[in-house]
N, C-alpha and C. Protein backbone atom coordinates (compact mmCIF):
# COMPACT_ATOMS: atom_id res chain seq x y z
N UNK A 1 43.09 0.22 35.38
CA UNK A 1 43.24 0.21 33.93
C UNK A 1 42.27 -0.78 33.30
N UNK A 2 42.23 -1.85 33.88
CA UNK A 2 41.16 -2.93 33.59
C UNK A 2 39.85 -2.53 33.47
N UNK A 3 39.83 -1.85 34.25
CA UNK A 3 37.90 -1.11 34.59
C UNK A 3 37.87 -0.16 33.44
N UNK A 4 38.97 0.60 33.06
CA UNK A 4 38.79 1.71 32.29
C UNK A 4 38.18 0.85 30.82
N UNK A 5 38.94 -0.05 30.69
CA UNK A 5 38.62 -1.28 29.71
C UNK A 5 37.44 -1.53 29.51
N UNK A 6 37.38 -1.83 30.34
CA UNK A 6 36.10 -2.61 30.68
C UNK A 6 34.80 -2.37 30.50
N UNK A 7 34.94 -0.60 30.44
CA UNK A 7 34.10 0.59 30.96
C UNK A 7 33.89 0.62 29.03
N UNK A 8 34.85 0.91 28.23
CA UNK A 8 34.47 1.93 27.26
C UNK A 8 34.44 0.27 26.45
N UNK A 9 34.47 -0.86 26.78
CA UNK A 9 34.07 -2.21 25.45
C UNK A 9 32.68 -2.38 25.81
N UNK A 10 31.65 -2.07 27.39
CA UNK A 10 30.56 -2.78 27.63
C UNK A 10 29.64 -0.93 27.27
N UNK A 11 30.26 -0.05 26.89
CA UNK A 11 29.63 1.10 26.14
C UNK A 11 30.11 1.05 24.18
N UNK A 12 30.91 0.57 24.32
CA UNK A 12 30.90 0.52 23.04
C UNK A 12 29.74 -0.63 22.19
N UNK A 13 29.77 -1.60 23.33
CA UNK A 13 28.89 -2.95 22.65
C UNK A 13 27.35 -2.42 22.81
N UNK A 14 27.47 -1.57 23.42
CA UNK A 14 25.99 -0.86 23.67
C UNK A 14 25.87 0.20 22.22
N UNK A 15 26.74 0.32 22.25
CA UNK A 15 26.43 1.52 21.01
C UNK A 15 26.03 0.57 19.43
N UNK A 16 26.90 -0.68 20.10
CA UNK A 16 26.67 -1.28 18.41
C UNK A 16 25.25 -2.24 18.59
N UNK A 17 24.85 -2.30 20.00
CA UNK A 17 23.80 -3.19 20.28
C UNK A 17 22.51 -1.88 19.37
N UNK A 18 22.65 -0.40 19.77
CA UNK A 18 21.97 -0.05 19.25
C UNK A 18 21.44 0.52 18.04
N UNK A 19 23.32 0.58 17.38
CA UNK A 19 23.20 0.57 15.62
C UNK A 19 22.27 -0.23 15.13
N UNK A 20 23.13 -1.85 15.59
CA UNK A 20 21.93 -2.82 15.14
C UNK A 20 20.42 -2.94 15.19
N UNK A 21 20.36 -2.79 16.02
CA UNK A 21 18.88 -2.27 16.29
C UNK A 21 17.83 -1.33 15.73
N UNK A 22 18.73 -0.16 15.50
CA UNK A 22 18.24 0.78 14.34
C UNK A 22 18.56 0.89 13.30
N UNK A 23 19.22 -0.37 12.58
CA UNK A 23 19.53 -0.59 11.53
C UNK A 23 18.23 -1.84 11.49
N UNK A 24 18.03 -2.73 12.06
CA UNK A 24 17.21 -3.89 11.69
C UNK A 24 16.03 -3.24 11.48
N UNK A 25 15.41 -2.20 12.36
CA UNK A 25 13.98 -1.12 12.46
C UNK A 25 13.92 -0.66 10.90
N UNK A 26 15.23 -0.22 10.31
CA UNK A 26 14.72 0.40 9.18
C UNK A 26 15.02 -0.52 8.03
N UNK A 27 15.51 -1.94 8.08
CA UNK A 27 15.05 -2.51 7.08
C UNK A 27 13.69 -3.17 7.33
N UNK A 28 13.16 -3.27 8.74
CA UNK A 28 11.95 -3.72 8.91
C UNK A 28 10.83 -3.07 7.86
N UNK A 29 10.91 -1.63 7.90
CA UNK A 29 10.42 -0.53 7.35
C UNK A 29 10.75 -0.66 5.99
N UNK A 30 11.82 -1.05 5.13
CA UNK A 30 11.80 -1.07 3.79
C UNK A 30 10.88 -2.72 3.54
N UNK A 31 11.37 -3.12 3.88
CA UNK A 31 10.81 -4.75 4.13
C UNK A 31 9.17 -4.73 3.68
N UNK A 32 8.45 -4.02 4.54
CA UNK A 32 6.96 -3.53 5.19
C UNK A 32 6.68 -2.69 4.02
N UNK A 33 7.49 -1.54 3.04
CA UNK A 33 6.95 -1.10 1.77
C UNK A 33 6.90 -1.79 0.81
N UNK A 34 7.91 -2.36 0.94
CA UNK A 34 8.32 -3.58 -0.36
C UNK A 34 7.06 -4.68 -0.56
N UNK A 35 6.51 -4.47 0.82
CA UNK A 35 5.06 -5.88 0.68
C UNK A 35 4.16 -4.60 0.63
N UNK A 36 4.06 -3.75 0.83
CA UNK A 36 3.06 -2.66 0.13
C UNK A 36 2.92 -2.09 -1.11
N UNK A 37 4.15 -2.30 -2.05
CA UNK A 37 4.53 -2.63 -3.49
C UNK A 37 3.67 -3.79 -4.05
N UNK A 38 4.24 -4.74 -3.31
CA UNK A 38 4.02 -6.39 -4.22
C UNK A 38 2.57 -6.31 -4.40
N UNK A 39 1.68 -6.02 -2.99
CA UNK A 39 0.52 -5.78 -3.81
C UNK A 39 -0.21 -5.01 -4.06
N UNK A 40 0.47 -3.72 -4.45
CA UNK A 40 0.01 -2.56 -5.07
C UNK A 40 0.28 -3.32 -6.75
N UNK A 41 1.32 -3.96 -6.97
CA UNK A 41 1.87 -4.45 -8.39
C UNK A 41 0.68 -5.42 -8.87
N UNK A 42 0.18 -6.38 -7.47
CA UNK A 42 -0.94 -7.33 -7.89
C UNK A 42 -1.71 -6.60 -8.35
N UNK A 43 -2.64 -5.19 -7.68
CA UNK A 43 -3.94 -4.30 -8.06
C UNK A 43 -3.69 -3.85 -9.58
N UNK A 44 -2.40 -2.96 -9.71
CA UNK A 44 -1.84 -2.61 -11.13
C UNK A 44 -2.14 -3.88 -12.23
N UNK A 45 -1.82 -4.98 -12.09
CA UNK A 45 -2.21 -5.68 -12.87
C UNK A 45 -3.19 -6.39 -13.29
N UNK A 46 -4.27 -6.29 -12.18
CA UNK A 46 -5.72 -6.49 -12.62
C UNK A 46 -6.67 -5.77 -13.16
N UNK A 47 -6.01 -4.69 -12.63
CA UNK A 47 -6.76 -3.32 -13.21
C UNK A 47 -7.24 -3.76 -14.82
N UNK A 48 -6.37 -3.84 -15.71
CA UNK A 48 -6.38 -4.10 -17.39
C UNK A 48 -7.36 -4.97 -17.81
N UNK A 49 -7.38 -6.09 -16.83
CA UNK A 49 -8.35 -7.33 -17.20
C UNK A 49 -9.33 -6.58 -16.54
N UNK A 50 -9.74 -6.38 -15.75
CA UNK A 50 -11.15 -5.69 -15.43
C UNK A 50 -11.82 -4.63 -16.27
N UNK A 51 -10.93 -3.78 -16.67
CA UNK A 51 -11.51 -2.78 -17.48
C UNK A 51 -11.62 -3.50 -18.83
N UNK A 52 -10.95 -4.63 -19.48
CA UNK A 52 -11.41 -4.92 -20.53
C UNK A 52 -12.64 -5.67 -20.55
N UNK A 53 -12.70 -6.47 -19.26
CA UNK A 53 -14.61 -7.04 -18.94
C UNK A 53 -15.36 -5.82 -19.30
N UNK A 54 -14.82 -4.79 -18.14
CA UNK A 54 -15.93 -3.89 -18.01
C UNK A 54 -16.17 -3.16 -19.67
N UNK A 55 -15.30 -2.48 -19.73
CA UNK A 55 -15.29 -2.11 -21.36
C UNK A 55 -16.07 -2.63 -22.62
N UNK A 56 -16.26 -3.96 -22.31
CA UNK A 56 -17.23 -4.08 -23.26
C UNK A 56 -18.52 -4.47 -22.81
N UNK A 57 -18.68 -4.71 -21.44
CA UNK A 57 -20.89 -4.39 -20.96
C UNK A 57 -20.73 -2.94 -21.22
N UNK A 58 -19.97 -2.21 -20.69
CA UNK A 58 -20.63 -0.98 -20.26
C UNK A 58 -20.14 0.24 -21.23
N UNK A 59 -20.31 0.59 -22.59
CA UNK A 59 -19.49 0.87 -23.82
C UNK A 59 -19.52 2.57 -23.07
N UNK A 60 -20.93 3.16 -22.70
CA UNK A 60 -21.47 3.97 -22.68
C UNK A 60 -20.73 4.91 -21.53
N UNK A 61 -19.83 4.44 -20.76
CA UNK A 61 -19.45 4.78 -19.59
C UNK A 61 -17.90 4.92 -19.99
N UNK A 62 -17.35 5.98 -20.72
CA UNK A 62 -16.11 5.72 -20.78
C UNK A 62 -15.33 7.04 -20.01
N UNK A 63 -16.08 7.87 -19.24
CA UNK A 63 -15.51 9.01 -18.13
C UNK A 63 -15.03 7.86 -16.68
N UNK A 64 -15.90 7.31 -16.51
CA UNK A 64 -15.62 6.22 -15.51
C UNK A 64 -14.56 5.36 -15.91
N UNK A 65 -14.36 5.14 -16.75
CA UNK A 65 -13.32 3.55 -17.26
C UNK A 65 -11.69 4.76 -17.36
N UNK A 66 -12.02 6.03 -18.14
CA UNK A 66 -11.05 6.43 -18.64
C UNK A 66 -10.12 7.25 -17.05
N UNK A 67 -11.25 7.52 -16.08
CA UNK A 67 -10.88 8.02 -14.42
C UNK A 67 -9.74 6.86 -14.17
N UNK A 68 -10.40 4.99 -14.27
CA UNK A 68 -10.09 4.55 -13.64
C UNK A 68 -8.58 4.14 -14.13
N UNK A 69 -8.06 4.38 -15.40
CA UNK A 69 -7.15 4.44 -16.44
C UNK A 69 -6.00 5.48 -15.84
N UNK A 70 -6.58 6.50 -15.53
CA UNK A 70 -5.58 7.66 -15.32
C UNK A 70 -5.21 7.46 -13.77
N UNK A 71 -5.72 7.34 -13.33
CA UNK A 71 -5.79 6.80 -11.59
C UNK A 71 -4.34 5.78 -11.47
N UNK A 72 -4.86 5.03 -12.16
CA UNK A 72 -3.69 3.93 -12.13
C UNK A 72 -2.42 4.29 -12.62
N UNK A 73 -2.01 5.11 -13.79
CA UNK A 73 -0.99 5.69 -14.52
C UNK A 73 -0.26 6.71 -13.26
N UNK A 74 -1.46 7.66 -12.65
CA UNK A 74 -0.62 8.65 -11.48
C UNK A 74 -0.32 7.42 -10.22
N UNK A 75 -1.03 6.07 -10.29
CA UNK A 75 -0.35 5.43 -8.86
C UNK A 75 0.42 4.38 -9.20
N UNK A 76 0.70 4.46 -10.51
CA UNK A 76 2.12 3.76 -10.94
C UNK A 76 3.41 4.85 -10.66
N UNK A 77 3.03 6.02 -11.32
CA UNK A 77 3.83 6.48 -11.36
C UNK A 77 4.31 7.48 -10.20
N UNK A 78 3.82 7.14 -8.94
CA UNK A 78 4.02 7.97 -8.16
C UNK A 78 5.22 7.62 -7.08
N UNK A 79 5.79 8.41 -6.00
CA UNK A 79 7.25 8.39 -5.84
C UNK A 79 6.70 8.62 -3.90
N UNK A 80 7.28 8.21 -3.16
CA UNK A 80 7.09 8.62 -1.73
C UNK A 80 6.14 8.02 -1.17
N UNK A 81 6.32 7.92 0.30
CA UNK A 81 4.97 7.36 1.07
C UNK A 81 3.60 8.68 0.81
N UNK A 82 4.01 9.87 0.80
CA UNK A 82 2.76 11.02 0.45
C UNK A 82 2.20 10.89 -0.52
N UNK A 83 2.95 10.94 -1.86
CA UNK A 83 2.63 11.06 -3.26
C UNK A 83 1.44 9.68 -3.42
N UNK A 84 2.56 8.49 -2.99
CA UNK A 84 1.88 7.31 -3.63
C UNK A 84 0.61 7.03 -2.83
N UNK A 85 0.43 7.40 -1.37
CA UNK A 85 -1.06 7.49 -0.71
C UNK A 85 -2.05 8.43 -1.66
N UNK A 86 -1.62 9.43 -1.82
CA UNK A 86 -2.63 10.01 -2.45
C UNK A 86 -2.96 9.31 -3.22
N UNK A 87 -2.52 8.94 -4.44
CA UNK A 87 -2.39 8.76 -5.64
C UNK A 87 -3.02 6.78 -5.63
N UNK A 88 -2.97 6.49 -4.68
CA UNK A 88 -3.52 5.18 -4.38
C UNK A 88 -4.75 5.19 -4.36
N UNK A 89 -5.07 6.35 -3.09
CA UNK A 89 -6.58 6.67 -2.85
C UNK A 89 -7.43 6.78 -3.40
N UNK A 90 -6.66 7.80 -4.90
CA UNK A 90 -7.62 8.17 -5.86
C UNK A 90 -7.99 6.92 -6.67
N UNK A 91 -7.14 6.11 -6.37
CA UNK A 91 -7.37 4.87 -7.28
C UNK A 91 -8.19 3.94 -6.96
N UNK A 92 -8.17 3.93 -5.85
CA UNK A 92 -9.08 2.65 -4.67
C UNK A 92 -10.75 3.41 -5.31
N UNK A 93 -11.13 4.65 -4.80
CA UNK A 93 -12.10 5.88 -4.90
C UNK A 93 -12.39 5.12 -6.61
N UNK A 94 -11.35 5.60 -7.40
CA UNK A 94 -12.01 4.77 -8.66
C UNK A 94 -12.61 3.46 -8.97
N UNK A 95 -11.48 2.81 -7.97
CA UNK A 95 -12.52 1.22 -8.51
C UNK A 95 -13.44 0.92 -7.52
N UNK A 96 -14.40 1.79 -6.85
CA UNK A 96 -15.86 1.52 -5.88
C UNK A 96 -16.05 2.01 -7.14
N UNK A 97 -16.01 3.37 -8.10
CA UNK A 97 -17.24 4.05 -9.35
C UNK A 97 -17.60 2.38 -10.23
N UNK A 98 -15.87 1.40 -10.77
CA UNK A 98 -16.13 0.73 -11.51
C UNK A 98 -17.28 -0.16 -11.38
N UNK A 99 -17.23 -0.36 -9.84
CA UNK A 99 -17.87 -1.84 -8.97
C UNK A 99 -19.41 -1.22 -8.96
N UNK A 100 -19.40 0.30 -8.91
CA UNK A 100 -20.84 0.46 -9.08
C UNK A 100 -21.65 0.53 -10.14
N UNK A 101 -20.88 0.77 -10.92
CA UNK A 101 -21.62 0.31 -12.36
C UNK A 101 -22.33 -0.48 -12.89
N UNK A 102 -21.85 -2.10 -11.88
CA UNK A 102 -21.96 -3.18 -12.44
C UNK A 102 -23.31 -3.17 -11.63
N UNK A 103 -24.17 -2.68 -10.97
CA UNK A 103 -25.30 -2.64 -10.51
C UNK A 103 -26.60 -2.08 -11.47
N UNK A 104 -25.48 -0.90 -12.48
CA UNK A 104 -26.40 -0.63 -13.84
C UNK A 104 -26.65 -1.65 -15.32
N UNK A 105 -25.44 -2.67 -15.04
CA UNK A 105 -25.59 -3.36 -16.35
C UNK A 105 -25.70 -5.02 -15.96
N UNK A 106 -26.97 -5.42 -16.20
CA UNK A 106 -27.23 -6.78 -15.51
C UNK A 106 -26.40 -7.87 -16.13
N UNK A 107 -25.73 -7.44 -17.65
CA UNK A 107 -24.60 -8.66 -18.10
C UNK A 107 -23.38 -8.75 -17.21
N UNK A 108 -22.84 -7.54 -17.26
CA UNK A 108 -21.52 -6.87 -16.57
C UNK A 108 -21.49 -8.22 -15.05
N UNK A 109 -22.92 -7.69 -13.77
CA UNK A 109 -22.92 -8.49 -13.11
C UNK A 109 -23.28 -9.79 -13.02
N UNK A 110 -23.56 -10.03 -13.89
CA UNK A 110 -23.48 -11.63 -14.32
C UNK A 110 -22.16 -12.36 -14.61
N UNK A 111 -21.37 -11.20 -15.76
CA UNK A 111 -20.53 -12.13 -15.83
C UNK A 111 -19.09 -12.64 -15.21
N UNK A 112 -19.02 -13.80 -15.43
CA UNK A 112 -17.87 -14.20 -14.71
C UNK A 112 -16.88 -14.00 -14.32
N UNK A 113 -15.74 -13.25 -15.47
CA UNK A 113 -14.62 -12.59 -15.65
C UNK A 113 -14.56 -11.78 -14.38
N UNK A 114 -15.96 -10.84 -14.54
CA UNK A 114 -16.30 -9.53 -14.05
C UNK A 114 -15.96 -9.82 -11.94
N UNK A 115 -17.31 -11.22 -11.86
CA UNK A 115 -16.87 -11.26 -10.46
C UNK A 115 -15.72 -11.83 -9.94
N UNK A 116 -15.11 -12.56 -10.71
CA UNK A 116 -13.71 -13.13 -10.33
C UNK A 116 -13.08 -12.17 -9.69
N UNK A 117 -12.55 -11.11 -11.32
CA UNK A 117 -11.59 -9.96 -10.65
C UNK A 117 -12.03 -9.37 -10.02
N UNK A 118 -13.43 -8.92 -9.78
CA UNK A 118 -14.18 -8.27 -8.49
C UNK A 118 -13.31 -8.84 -7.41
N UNK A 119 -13.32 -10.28 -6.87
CA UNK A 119 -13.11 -10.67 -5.74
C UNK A 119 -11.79 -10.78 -5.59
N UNK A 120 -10.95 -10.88 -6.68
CA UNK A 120 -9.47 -10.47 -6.45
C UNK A 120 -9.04 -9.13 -6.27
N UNK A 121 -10.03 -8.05 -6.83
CA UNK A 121 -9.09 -7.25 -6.55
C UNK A 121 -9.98 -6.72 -5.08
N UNK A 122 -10.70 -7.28 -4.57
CA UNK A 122 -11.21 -7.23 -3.06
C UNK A 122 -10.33 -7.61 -2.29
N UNK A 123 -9.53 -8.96 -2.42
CA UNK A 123 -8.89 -9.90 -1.83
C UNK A 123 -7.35 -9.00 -1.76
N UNK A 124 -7.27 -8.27 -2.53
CA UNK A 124 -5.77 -7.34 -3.30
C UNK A 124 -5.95 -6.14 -1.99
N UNK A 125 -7.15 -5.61 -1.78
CA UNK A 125 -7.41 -4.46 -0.80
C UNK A 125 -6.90 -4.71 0.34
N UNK A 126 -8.27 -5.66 0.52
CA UNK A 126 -7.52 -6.38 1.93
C UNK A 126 -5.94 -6.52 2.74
N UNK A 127 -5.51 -6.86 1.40
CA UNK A 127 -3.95 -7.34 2.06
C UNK A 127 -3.22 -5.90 1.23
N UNK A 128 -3.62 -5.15 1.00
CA UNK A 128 -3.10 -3.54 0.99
C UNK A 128 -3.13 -3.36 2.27
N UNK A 129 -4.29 -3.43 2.78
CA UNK A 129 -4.98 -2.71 3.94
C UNK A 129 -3.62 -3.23 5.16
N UNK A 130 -3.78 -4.65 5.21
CA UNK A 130 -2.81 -5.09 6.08
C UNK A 130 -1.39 -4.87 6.36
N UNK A 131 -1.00 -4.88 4.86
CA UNK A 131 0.64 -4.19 4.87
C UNK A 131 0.85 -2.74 4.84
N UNK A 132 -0.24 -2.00 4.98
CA UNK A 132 -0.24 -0.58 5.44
C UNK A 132 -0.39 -0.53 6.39
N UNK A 133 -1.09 -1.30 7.38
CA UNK A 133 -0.81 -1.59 8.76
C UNK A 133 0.49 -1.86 9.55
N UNK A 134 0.64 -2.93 8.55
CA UNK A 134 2.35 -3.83 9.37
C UNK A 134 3.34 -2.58 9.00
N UNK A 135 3.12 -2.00 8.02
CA UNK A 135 4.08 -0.41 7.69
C UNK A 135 4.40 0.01 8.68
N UNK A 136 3.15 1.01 9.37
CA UNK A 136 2.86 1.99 9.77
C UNK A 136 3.24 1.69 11.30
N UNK A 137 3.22 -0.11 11.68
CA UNK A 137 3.74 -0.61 13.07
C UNK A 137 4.89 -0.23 13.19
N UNK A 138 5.86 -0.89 11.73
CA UNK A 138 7.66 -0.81 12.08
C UNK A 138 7.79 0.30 11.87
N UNK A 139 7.63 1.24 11.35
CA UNK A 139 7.30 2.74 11.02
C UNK A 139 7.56 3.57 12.70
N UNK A 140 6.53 2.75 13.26
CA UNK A 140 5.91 3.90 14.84
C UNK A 140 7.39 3.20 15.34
N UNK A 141 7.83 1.75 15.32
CA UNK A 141 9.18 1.19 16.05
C UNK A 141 10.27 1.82 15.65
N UNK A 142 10.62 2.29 14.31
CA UNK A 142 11.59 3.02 13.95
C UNK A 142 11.50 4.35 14.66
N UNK A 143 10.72 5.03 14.52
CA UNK A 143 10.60 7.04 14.80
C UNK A 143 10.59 6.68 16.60
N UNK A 144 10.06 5.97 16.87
CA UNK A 144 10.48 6.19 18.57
C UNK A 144 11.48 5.55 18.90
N UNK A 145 12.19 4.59 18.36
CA UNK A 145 13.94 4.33 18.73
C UNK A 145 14.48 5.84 18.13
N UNK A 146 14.47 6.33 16.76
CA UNK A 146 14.74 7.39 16.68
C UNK A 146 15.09 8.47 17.54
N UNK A 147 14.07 8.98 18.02
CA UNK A 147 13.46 10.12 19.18
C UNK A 147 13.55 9.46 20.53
N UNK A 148 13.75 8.23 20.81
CA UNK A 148 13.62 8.40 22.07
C UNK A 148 15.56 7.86 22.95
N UNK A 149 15.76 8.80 23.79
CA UNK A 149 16.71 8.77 24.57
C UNK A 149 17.52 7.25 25.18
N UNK A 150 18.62 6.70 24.73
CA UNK A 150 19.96 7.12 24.16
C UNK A 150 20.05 7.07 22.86
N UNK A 151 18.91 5.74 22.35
CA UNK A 151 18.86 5.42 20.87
C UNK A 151 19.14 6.41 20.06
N UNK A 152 18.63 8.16 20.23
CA UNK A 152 18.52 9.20 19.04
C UNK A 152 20.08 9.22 19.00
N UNK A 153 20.79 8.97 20.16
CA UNK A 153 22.28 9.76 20.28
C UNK A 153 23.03 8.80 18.81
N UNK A 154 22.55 7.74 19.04
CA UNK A 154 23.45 6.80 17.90
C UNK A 154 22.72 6.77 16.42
N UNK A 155 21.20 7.50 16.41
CA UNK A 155 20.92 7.60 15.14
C UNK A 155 21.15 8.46 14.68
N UNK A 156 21.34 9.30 15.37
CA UNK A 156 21.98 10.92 15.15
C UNK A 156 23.42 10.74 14.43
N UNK A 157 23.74 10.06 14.87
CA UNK A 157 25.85 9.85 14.65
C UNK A 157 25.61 9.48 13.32
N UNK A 158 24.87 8.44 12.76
CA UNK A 158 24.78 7.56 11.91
C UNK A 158 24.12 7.67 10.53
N UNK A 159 23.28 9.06 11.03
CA UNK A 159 21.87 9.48 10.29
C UNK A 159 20.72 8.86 9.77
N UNK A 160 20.31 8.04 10.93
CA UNK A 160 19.01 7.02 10.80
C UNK A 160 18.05 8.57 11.09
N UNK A 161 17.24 8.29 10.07
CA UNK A 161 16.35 9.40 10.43
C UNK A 161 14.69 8.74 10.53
N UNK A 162 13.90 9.49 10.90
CA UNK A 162 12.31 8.88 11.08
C UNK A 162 11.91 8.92 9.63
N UNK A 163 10.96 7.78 9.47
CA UNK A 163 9.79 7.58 8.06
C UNK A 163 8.45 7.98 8.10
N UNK A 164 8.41 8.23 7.24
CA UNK A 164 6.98 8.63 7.16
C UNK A 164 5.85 7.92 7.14
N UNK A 165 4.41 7.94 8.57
CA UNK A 165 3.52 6.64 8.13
C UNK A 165 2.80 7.05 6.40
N UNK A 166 1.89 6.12 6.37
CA UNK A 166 1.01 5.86 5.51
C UNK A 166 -0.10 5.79 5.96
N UNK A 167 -0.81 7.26 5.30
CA UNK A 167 -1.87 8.00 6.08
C UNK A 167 -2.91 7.95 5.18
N UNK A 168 -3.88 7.84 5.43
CA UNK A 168 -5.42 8.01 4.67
C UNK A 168 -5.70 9.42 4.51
N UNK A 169 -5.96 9.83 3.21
CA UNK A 169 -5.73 11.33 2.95
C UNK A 169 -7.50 12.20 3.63
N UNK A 170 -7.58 13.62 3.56
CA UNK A 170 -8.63 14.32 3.80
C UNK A 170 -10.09 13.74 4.05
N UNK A 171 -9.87 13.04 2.40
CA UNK A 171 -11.29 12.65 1.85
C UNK A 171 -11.58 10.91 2.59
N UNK A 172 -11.02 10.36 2.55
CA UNK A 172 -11.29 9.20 3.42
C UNK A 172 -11.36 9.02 4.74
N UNK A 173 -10.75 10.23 5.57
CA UNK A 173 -10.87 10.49 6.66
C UNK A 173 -12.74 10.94 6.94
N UNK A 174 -13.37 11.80 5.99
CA UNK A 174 -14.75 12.42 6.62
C UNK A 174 -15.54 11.02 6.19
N UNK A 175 -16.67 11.34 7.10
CA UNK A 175 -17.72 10.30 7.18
C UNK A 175 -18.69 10.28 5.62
N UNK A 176 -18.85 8.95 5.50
CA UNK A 176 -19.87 9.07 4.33
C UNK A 176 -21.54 9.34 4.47
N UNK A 177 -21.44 9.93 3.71
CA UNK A 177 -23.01 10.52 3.75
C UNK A 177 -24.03 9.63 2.90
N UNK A 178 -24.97 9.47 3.75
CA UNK A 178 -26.11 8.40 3.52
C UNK A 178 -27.19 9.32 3.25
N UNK A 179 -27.74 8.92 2.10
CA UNK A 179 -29.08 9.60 1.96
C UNK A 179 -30.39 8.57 1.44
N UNK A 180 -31.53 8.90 1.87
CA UNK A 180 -32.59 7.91 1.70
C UNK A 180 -33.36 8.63 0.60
């Protein structure tokens, strides 16, 4: 009777060893978006001060300023790890057009404002770049406790289900083309 005991408390503590476990994985995973937010929120908010530098060197250019305007509005307003990649991309894609501009207007790259937020919102990429990384780690730790054997049996019970990484869409995937 003791063993029978014994038997279903050192399987039961296993079962909660592995709730926990796939419970800590997927706040790891909210954790890991939440710092893919904070500085998506930093980029969102530089955006305004940059375009008002840029906005007034470069009057003449307002398909470029007004891209980089709408860009930001669809990656504010976008919903999901799919939606908001896209919708990021297109935004990142916009601010290389802004940054190249400043190669046409010799005040623009002169002035100060201009390279500051240049280098912040460089500094903003960067640590995008990174917490789309650290994502996409607890991400791969979640979906294979998920899927992999006994763990699925208790995410299954529980309905821990797999997340979705954070993927670099079509267009950032092909190689860039260099021409002389």
């Amino acid at each position: 009777m003791w063993t029978a005991i014994a038997i279903v408390a050192v399987v039961l503590l296993y079962f909660v060893g592995v709730y926990n476990g796939l419970v800590a994985r997927r706040n790891q995973v909210r954790e890991a978006w939440a710092t893919i937010d904070t500085q998506l929120k930093r980029r969102y908010d530089l955006i305004p001060n940059l375009m008002e530098t840029v906005s007034g060197a470069a009057k003449h250019e307002k398909e470029t300023l007004n891209a980089v305007i709408s860009a930001r509005n669809s990656a504010m307003s976008a919903h999901g790890v799919d939606s908001r990649g896209v919708a990021e991309n297109a935004l990142s894609g916009a601010l290389k057009n802004i940054f190249a501009l400043a190669e046409n207007y010799p005040n623009l790259k002169a002035n100060e404002n201009f390279l500051e937020l240049q280098r912040e919102l460089g500094d903003t990429e960067t640590k995008i770049q990174a917490a789309r990384q650290f994502y996409n780690t607890v991400v791969m730790g979640l979906n294979n406790a998920v899927e992999q054997f006994p763990s699925n049996i208790v995410a299954r019970m529980f309905g821990i289900t797999q997340e979705k990484l954070f993927e670099a869409d079509k267009s950032e995937r092909a190689a860039p083309r260099v021409k002389f």
